[in-house]
C-alpha atoms as a PDB file:
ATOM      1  CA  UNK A   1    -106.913  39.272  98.059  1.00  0.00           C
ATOM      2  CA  UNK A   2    -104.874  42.439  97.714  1.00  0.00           C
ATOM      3  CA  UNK A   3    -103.303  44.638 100.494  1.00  0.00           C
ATOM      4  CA  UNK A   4    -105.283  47.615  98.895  1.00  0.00           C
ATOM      5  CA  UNK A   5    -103.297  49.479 102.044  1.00  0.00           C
ATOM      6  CA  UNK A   6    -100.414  49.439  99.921  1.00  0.00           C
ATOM      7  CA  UNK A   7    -102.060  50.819  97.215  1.00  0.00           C
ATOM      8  CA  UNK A   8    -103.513  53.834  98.995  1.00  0.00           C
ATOM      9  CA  UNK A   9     -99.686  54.422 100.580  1.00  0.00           C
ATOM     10  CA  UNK A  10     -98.805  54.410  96.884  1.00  0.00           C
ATOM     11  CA  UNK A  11    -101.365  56.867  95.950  1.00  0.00           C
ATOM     12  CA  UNK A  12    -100.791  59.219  98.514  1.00  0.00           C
ATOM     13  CA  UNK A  13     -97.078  59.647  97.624  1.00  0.00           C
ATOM     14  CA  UNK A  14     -98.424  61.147  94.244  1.00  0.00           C
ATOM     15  CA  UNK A  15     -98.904  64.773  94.384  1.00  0.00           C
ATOM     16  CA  UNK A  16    -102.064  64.346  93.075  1.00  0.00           C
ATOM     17  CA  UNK A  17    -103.622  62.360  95.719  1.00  0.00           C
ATOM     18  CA  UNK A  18    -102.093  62.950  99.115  1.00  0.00           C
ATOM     19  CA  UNK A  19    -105.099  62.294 100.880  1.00  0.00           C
ATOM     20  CA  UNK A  20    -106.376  59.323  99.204  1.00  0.00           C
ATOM     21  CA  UNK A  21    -108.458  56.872 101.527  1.00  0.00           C
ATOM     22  CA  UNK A  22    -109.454  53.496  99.516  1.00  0.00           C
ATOM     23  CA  UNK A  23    -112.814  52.822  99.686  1.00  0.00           C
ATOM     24  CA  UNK A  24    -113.880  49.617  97.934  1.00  0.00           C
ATOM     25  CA  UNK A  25    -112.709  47.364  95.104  1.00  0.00           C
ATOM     26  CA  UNK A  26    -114.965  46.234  92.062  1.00  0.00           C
ATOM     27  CA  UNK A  27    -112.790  43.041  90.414  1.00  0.00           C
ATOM     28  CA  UNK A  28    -112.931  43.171  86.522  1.00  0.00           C
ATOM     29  CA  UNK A  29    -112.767  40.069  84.257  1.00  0.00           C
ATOM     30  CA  UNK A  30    -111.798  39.407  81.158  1.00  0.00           C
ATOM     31  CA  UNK A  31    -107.920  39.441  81.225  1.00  0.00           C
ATOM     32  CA  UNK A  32    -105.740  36.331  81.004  1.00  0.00           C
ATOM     33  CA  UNK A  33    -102.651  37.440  82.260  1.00  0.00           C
ATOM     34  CA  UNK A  34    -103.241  39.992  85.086  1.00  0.00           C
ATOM     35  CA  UNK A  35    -106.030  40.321  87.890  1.00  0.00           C
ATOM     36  CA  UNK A  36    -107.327  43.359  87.590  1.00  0.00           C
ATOM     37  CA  UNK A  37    -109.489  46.240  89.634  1.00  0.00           C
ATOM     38  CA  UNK A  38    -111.457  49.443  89.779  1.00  0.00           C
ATOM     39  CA  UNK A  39    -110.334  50.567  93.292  1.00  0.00           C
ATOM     40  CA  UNK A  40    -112.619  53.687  95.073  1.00  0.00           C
ATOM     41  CA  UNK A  41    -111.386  56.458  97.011  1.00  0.00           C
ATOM     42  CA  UNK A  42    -113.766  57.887  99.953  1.00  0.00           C
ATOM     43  CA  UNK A  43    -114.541  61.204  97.720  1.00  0.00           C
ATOM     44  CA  UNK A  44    -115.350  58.984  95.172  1.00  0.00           C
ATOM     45  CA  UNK A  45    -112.221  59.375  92.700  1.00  0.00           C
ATOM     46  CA  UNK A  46    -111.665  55.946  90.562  1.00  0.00           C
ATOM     47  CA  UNK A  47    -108.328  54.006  89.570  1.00  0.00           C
ATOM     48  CA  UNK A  48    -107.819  50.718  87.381  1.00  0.00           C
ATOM     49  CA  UNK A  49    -105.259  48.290  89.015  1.00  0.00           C
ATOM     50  CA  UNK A  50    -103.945  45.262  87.791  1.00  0.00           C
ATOM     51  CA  UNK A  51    -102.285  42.589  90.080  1.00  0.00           C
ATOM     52  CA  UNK A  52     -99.614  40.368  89.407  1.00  0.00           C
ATOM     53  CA  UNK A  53     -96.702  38.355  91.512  1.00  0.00           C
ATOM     54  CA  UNK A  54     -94.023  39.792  93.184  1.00  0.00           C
ATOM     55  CA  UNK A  55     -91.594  38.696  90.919  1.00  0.00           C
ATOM     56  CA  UNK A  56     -94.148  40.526  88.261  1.00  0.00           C
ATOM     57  CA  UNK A  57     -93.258  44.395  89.694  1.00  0.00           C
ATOM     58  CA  UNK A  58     -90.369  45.139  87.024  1.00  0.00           C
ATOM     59  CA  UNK A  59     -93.272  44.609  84.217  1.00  0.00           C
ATOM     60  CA  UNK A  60     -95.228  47.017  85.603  1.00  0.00           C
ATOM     61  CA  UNK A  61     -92.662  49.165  85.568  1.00  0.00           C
ATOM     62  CA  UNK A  62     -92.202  48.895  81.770  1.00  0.00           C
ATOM     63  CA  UNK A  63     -95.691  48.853  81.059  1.00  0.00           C
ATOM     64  CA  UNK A  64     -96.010  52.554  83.108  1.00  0.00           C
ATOM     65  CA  UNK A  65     -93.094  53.645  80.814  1.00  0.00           C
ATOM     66  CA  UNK A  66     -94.324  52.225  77.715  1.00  0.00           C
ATOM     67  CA  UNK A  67     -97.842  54.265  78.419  1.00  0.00           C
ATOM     68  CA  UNK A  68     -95.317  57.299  78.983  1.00  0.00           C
ATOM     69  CA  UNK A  69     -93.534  56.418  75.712  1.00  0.00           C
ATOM     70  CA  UNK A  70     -97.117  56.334  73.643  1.00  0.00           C
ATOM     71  CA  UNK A  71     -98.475  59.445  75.961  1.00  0.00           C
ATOM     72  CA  UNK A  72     -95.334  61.371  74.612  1.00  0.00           C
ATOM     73  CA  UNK A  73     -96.449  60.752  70.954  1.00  0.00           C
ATOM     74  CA  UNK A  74     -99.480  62.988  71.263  1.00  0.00           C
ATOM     75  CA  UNK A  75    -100.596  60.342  68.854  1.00  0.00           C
ATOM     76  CA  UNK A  76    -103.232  57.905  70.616  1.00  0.00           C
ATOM     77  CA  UNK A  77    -105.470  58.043  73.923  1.00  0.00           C
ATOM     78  CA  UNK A  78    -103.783  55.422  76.469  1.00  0.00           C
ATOM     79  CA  UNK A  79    -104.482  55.515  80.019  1.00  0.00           C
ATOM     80  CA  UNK A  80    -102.322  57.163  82.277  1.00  0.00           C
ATOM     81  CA  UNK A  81    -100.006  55.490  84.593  1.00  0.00           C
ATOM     82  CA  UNK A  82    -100.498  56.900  88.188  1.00  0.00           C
ATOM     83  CA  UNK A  83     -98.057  54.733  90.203  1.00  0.00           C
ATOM     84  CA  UNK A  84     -96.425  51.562  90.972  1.00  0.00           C
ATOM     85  CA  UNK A  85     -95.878  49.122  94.115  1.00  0.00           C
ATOM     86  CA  UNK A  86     -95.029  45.834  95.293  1.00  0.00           C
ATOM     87  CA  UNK A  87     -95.942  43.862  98.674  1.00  0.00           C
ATOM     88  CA  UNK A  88     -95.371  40.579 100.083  1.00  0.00           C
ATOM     89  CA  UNK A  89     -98.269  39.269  98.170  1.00  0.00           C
ATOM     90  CA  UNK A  90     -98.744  40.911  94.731  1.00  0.00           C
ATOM     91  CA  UNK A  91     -97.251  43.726  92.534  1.00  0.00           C
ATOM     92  CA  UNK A  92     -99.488  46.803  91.297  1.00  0.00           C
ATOM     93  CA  UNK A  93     -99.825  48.875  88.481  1.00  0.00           C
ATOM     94  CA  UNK A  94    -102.129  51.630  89.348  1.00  0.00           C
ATOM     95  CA  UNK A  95    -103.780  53.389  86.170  1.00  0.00           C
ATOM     96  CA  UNK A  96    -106.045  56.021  85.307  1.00  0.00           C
ATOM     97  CA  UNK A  97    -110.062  54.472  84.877  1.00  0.00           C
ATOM     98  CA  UNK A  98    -111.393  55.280  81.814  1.00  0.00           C
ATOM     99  CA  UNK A  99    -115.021  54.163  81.035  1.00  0.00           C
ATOM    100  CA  UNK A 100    -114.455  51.781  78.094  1.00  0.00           C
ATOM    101  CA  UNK A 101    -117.007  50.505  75.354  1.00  0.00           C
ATOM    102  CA  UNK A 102    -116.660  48.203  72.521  1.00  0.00           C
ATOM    103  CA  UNK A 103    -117.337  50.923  69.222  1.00  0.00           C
ATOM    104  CA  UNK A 104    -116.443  54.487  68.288  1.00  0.00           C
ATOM    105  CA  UNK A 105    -114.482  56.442  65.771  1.00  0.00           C
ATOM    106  CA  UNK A 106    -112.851  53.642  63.921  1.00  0.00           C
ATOM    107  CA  UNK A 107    -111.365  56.042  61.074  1.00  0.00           C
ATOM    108  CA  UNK A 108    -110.095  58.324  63.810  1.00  0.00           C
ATOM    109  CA  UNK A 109    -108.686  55.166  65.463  1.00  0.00           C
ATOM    110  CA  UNK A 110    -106.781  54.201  62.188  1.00  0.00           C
ATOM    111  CA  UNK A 111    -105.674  57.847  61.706  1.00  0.00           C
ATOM    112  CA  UNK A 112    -104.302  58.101  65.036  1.00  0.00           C
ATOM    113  CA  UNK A 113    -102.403  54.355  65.340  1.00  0.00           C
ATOM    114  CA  UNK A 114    -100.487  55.971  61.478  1.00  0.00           C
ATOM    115  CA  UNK A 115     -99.796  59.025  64.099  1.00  0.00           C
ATOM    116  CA  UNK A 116     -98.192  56.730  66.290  1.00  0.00           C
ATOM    117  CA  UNK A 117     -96.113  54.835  64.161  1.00  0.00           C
ATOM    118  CA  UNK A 118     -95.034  58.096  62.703  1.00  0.00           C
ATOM    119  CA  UNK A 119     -93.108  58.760  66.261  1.00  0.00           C
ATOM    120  CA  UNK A 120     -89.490  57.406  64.895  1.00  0.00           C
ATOM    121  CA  UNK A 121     -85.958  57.072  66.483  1.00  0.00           C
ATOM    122  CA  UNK A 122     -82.716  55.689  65.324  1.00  0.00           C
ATOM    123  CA  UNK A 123     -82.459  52.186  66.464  1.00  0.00           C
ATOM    124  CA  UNK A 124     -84.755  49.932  66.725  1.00  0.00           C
ATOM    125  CA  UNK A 125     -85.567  48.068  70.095  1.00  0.00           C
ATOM    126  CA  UNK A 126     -86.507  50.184  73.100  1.00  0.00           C
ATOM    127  CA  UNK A 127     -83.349  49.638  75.286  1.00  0.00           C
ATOM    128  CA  UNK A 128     -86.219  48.666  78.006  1.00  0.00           C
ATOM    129  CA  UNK A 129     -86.685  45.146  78.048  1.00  0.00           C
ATOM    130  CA  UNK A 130     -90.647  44.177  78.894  1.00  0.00           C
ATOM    131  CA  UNK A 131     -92.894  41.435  78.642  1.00  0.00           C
ATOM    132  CA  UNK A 132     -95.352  40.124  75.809  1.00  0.00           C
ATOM    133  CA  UNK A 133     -98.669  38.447  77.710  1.00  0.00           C
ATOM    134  CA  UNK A 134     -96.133  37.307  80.814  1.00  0.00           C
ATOM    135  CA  UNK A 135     -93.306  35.976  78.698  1.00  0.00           C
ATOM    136  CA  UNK A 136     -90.040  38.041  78.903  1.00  0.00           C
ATOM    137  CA  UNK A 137     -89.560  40.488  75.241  1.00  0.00           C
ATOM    138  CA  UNK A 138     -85.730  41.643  75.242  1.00  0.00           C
ATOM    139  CA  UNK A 139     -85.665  44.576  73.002  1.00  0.00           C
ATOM    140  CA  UNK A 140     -81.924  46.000  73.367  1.00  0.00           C
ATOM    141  CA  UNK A 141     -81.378  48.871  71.226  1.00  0.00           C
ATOM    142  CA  UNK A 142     -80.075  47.414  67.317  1.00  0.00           C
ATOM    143  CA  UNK A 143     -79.588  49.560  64.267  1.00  0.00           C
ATOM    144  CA  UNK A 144     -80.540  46.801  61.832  1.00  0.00           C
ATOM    145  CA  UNK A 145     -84.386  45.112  61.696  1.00  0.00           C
ATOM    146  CA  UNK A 146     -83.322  42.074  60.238  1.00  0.00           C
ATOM    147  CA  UNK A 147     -80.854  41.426  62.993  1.00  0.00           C
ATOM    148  CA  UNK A 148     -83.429  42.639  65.812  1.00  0.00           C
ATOM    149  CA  UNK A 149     -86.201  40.912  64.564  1.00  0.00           C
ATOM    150  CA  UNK A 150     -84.284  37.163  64.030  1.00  0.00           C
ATOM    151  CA  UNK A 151     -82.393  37.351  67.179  1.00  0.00           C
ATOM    152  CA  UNK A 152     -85.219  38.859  69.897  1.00  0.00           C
ATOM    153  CA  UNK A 153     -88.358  38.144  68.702  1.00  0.00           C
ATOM    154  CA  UNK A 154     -88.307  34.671  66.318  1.00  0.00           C
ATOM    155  CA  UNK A 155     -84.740  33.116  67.810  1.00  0.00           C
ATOM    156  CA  UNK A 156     -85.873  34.165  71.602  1.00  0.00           C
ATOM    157  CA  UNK A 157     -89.272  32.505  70.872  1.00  0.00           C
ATOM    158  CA  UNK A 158     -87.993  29.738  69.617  1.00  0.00           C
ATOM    159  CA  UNK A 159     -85.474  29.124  72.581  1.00  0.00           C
ATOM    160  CA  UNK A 160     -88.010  29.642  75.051  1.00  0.00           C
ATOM    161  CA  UNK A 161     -90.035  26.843  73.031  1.00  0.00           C
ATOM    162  CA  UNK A 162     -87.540  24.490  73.891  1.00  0.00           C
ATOM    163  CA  UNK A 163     -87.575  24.688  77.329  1.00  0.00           C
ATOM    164  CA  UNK A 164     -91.282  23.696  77.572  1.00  0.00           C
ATOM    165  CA  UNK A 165     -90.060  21.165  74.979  1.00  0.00           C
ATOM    166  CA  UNK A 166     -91.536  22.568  72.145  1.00  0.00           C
ATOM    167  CA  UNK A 167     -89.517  22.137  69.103  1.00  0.00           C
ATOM    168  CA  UNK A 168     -90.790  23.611  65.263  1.00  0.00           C
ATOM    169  CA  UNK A 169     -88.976  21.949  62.390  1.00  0.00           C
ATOM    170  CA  UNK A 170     -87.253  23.883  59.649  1.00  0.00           C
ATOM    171  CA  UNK A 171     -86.332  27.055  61.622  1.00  0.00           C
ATOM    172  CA  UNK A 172     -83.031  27.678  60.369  1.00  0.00           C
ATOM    173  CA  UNK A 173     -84.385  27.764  56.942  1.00  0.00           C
ATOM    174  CA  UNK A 174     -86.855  30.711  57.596  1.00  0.00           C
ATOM    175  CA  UNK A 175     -83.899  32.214  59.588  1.00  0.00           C
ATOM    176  CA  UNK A 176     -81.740  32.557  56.815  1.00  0.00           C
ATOM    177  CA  UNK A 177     -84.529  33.548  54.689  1.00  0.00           C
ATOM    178  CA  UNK A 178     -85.518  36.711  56.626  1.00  0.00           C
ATOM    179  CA  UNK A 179     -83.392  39.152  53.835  1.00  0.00           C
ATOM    180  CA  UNK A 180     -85.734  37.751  51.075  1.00  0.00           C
ATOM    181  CA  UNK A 181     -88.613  39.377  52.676  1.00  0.00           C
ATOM    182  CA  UNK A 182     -87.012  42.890  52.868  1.00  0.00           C
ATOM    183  CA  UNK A 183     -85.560  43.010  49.362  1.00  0.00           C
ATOM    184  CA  UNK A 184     -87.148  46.655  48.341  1.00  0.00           C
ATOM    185  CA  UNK A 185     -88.638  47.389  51.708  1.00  0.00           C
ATOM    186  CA  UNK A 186     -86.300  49.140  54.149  1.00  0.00           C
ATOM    187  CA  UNK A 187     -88.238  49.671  57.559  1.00  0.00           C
ATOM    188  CA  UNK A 188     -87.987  52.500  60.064  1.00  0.00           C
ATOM    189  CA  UNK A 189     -88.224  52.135  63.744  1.00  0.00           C
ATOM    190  CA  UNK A 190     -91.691  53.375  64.626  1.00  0.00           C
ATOM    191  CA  UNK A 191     -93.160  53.334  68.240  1.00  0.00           C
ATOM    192  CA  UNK A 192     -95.338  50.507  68.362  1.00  0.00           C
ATOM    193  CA  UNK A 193     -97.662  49.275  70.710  1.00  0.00           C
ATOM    194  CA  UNK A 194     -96.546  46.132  70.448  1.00  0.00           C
ATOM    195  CA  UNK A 195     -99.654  43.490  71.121  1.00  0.00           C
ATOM    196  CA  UNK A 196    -102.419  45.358  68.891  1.00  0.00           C
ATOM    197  CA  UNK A 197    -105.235  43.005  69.021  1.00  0.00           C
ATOM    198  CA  UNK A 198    -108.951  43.621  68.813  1.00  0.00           C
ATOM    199  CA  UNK A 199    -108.827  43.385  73.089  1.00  0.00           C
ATOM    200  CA  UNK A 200    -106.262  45.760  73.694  1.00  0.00           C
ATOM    201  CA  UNK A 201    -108.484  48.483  71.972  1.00  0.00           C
ATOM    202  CA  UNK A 202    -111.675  50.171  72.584  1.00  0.00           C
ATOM    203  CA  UNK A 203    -113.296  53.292  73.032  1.00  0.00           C
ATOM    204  CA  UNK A 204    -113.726  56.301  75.480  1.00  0.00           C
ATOM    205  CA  UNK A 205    -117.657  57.547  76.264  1.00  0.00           C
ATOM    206  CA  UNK A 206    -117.245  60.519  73.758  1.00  0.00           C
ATOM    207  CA  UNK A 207    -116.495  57.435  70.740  1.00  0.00           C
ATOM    208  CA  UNK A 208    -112.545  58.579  71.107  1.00  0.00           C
ATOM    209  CA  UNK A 209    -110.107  55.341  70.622  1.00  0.00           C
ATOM    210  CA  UNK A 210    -107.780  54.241  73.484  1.00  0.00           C
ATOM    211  CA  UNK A 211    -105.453  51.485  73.548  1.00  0.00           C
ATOM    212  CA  UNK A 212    -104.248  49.906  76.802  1.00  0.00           C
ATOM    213  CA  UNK A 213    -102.144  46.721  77.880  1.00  0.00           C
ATOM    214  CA  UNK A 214     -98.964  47.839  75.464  1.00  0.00           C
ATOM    215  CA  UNK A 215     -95.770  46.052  74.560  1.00  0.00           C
ATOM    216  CA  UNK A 216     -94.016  48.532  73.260  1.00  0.00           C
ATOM    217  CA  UNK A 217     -90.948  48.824  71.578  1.00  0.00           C
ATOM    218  CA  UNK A 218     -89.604  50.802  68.544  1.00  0.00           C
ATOM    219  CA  UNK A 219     -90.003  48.421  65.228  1.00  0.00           C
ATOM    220  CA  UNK A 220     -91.712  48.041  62.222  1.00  0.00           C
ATOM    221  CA  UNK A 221     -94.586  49.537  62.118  1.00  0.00           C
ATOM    222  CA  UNK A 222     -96.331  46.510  59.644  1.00  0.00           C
ATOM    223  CA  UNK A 223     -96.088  44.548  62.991  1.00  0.00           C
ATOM    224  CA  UNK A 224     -98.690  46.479  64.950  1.00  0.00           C
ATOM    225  CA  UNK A 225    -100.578  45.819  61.637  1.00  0.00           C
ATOM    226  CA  UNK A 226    -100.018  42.533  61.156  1.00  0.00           C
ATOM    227  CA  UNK A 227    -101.566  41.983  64.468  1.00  0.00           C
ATOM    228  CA  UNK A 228    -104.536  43.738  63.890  1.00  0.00           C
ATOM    229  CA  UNK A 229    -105.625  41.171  61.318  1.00  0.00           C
ATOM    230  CA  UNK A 230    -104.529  37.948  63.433  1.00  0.00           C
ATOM    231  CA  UNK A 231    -107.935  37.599  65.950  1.00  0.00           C
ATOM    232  CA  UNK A 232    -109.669  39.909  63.687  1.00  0.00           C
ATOM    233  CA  UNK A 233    -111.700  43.169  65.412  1.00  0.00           C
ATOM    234  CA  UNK A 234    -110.577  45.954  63.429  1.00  0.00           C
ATOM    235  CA  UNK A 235    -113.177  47.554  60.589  1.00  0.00           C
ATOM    236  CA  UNK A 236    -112.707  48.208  56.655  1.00  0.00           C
ATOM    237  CA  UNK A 237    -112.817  52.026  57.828  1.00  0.00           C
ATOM    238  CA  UNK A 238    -109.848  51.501  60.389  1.00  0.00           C
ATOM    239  CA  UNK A 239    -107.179  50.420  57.569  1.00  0.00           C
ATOM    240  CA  UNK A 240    -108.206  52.757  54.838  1.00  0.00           C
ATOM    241  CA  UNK A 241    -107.922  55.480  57.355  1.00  0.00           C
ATOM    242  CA  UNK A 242    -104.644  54.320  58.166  1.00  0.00           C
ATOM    243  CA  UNK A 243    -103.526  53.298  54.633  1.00  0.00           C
ATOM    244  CA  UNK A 244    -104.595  57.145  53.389  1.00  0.00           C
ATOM    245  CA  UNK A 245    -102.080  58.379  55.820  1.00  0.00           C
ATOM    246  CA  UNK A 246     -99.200  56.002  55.590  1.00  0.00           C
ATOM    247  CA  UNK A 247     -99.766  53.136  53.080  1.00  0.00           C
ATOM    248  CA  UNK A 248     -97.889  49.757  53.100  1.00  0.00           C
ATOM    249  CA  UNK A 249     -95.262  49.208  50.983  1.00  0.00           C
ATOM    250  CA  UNK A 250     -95.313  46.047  48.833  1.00  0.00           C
ATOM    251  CA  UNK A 251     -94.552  42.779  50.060  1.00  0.00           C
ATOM    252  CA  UNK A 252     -96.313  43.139  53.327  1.00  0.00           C
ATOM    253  CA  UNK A 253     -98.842  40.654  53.557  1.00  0.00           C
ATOM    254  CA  UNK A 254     -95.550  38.012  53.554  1.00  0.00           C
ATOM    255  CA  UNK A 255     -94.290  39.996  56.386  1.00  0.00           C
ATOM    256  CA  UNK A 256     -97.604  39.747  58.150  1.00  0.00           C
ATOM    257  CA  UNK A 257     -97.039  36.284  58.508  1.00  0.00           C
ATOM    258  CA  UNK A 258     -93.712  36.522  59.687  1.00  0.00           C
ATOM    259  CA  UNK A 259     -94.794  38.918  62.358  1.00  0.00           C
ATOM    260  CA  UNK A 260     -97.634  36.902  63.522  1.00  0.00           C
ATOM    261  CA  UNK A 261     -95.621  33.938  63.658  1.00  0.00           C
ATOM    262  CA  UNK A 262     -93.874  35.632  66.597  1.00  0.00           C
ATOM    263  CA  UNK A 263     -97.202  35.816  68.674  1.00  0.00           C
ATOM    264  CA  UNK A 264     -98.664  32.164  67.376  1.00  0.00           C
ATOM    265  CA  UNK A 265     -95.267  30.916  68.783  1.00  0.00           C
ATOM    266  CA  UNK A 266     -95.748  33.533  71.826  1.00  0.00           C
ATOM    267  CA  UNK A 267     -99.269  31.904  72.583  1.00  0.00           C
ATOM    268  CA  UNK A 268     -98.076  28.168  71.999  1.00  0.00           C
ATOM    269  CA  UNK A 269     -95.742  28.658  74.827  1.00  0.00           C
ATOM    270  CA  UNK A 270     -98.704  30.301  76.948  1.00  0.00           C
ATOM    271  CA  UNK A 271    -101.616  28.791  76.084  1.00  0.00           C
ATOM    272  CA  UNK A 272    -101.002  25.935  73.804  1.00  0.00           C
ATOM    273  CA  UNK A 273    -103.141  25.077  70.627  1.00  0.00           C
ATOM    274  CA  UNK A 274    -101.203  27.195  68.286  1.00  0.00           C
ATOM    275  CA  UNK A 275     -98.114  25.216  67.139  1.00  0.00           C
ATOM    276  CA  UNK A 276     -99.563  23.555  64.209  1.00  0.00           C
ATOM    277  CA  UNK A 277    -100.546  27.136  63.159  1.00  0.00           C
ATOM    278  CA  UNK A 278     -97.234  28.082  63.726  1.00  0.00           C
ATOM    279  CA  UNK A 279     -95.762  25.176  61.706  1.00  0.00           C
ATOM    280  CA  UNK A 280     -97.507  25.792  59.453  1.00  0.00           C
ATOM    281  CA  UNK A 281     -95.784  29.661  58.667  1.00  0.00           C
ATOM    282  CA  UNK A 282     -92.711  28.454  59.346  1.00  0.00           C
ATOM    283  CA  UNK A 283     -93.159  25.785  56.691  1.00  0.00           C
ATOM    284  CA  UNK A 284     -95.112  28.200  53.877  1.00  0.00           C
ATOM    285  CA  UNK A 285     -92.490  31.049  54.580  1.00  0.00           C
ATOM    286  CA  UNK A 286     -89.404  28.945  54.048  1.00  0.00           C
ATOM    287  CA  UNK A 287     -91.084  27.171  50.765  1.00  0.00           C
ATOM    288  CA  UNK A 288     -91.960  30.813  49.442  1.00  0.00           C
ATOM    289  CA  UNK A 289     -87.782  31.678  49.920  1.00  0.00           C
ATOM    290  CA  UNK A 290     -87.163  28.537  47.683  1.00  0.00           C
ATOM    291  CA  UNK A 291     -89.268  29.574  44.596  1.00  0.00           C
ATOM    292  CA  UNK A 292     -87.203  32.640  44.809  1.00  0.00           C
ATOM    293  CA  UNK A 293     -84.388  31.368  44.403  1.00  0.00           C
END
């Protein structure tokens, strides 16, 4: 069970709540990575906390930033990040609570993730390395996608593979194949959240969208999309909000693939049950570059 004593020495640090006295602890369920909690203060205020290991804390860490990062944006409702600790026992990540429900505004939602990926620097990467699920996501700051995108998301995946002994056939293939799939499509580095699926989105009491649980980085932006569409979730209204602002360029449902292979081969090393799915792209995507040439 969490020290929640730790927690309210964390909270009372923040200016905000120097007087914070915890109260009582609601668990919440439906996460696979992280425990997670509504904590209560004595006059009543609420915070969401999620628990992890020790070893865990630096995550949290990035995962407060990234919510900074998106805040920044002024593009998309994420919660708030109130504070950070680490005992013995766990690691915390103290949020903001917001009342969540499964429907809303889903054109608003689709006009506000195009807002988001309109939030651009010059390299891609983040320069803050962070985790996807609980497995590590380098993202050191590169000027080139292609380069980014072979070496720290579909080489790194494929490394950490092998040491569960997972091994995918014709990867060096699809490697050299990645410039085929970017021929007359040049992407910018948008902010991204970085694991977009249907159950890292929902919906604030008033019908506003908020996303939560982030991996960001700075990439391109067909990747949040690309996600979207892998477990499903997300309405007709969502993309044609979204495409009305900032439409895909041609090509993309390839690259779809070749994004969601990263988090088929992400979830294989997890979860297991998706390397035959995974295979399967890598196999497709590598035929597709020989009928081009």
């Amino acid at each position: 069970m969490p020290n929640w004593k730790s927690v309210e020495r964390a909270l009372r640090k923040t200016a905000e709540n120097p007087s914070f006295t915890f109260a009582k602890s609601i668990a919440q369920f439906g996460g696979c990575i992280h425990q997670s909690f509504i904590i209560e203060g004595n006059d009543h205020s609420q915070f969401f906390v999620k628990t992890a290991q020790p070893n865990q804390a630096e995550s949290f860490q990035s995962e407060s930033l990234a919510l900074k990062e998106i805040i920044a944006s002024k593009s998309i409702r994420v919660p708030h990040p109130i504070t950070t600790c680490v005992d013995s026992q766990f690691a915390y990540l103290v949020l903001e609570h917001i009342e969540l429900f499964p429907s809303g505004d889903d054109a608003i939602q689709g006009r506000q993730l195009a807002a988001l990926h309109q939030t651009t620097q010059s390299h891609f990467g983040w320069g803050q390395n962070n985790v996807i699920g609980s497995s590590p996501q380098p993202n050191p700051l590169t000027p080139d996608w292609i380069d980014f995108f072979r070496e720290h998301r579909l080489i790194h995946q494929f490394e950490l593979s092998k040491k569960r002994g997972i091994h995918y056939q014709n990867t060096d293939a699809l490697l050299e194949a990645l410039p085929s799939f970017f021929m007359n499509y040049k992407p910018i580095p948008a902010l991204l959240h970085g694991d977009l699926w249907a159950g890292n989105a929902a919906f604030d009491k008033g019908g506003k969208p908020v996303f939560f649980d982030p991996a960001t980085y700075y990439g391109d932006r067909e990747a949040d999309i690309a996600m979207t569409r892998l477990f499903g979730g997300f309405s007709p209204s969502f993309y044609q909000a979204y495409h009305k602002i900032f439409p895909l360029a041609s090509g993309h449902r390839e690259r779809f693939q070749l994004y969601n292979l990263y988090h088929l081969l992400n979830h294989e090393y997890l979860f297991g049950g998706y390397g035959a799915q995974a295979q399967e792209i890598i196999n497709h995507l590598g035929s597709v570059q020989i009928k081009r040439r």
